[in-house]
C-alpha atoms as a PDB file:
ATOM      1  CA  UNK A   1      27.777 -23.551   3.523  1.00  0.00           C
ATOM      2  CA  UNK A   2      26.643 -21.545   6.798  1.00  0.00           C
ATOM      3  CA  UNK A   3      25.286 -18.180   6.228  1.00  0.00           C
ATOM      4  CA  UNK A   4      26.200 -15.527   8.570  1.00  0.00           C
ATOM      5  CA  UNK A   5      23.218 -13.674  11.251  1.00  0.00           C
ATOM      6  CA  UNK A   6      24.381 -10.666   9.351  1.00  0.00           C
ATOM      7  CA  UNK A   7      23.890 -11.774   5.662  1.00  0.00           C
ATOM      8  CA  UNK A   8      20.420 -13.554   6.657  1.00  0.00           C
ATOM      9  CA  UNK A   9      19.206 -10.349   8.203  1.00  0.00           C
ATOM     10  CA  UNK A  10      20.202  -8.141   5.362  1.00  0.00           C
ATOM     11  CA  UNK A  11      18.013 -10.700   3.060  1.00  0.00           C
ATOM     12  CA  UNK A  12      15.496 -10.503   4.642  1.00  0.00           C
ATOM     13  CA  UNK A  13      14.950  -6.537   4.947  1.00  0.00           C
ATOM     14  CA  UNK A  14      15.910  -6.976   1.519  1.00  0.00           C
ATOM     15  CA  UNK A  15      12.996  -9.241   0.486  1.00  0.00           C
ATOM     16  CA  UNK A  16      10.404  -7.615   3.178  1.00  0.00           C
ATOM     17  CA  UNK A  17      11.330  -4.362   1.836  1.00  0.00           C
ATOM     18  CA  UNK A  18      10.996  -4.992  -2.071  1.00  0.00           C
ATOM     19  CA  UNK A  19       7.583  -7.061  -1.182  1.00  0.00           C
ATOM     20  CA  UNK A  20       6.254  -4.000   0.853  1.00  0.00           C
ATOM     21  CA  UNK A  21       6.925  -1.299  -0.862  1.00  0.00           C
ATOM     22  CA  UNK A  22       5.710  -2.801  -4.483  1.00  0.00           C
ATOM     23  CA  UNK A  23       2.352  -3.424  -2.804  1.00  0.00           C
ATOM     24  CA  UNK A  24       2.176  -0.077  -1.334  1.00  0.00           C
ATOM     25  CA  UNK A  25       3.474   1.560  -4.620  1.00  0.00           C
ATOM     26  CA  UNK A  26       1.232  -0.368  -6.292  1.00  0.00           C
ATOM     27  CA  UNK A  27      -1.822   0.615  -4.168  1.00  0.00           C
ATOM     28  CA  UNK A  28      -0.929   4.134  -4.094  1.00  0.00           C
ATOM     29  CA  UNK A  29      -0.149   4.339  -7.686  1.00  0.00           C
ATOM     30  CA  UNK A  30      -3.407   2.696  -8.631  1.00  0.00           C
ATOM     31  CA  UNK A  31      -5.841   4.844  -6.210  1.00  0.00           C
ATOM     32  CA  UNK A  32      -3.847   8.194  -6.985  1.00  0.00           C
ATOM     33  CA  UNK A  33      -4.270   7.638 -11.182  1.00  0.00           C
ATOM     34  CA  UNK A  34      -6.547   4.823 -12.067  1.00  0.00           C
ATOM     35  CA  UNK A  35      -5.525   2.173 -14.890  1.00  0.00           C
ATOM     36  CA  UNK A  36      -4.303   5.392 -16.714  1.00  0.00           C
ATOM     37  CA  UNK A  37      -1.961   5.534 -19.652  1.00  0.00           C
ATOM     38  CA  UNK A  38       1.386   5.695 -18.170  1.00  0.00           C
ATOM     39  CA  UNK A  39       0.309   3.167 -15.489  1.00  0.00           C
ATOM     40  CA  UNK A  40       3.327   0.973 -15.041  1.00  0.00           C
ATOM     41  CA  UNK A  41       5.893   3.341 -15.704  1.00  0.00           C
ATOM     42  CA  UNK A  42       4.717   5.699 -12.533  1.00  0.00           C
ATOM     43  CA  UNK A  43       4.093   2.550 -10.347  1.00  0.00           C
ATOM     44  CA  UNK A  44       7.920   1.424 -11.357  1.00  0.00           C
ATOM     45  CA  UNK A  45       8.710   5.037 -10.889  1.00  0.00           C
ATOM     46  CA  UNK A  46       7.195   5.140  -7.309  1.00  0.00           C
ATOM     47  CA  UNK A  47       8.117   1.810  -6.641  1.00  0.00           C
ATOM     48  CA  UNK A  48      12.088   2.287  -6.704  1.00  0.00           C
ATOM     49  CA  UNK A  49      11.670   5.553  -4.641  1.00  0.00           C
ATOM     50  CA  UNK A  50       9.269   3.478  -1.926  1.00  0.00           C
ATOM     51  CA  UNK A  51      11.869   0.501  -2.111  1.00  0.00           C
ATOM     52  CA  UNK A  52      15.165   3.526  -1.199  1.00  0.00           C
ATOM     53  CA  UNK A  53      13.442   4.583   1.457  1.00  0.00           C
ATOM     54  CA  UNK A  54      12.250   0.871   2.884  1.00  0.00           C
ATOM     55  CA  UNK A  55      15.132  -0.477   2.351  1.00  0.00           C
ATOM     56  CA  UNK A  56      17.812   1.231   4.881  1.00  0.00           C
ATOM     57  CA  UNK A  57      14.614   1.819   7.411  1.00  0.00           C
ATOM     58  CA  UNK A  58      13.893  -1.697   7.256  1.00  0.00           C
ATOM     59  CA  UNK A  59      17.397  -2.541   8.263  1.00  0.00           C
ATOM     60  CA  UNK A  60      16.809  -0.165  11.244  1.00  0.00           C
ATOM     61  CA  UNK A  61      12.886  -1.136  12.523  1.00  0.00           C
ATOM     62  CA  UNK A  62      13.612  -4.648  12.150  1.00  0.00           C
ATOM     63  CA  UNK A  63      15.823  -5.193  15.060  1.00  0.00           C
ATOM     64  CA  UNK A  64      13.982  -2.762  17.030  1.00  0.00           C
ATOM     65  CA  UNK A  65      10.513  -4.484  16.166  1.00  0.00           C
ATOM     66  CA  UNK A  66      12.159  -8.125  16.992  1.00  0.00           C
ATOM     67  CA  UNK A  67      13.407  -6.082  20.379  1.00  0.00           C
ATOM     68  CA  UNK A  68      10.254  -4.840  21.336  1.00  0.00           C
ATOM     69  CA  UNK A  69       8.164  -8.215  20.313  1.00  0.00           C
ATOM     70  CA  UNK A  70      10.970 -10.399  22.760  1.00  0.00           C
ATOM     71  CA  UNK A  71      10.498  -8.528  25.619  1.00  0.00           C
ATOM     72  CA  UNK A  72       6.423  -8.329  25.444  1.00  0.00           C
ATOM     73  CA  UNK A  73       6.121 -11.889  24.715  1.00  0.00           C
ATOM     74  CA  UNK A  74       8.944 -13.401  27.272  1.00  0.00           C
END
């Protein structure tokens, strides 16, 4: 079965965006409190606000970043 452009792209902010942001949430989370009690309920807390916001901006810088990177390296 042949995937649509559209539905590939959309995975793959999708994947890049949930892989990001739980490494940056992660980071963040652990230099901001430590290995404190709590720990993995504020990262999972932080982690779904990082992945809203990555989500529809990764759908936008994407393209734009693939633009940019075509016409520097034609």
């Amino acid at each position: 079965m042949r995937r649509s452009r559209r539905a590939a792209h959309v995975v793959f902010v999708l994947l890049t965006a949930l892989l990001l942001s739980g490494v940056i949430a992660f980071t963040l989370t652990f230099v901001r409190s430590g290995y404190a009690p709590g720990f993995f309920t504020i990262f999972l807390r932080q982690w779904t606000i990082a992945f809203i916001a990555a989500f529809p901006a990764g759908l936008v810088v994407i393209p734009a970043a693939r633009a940019v990177a075509d016409v520097v390296f034609k």
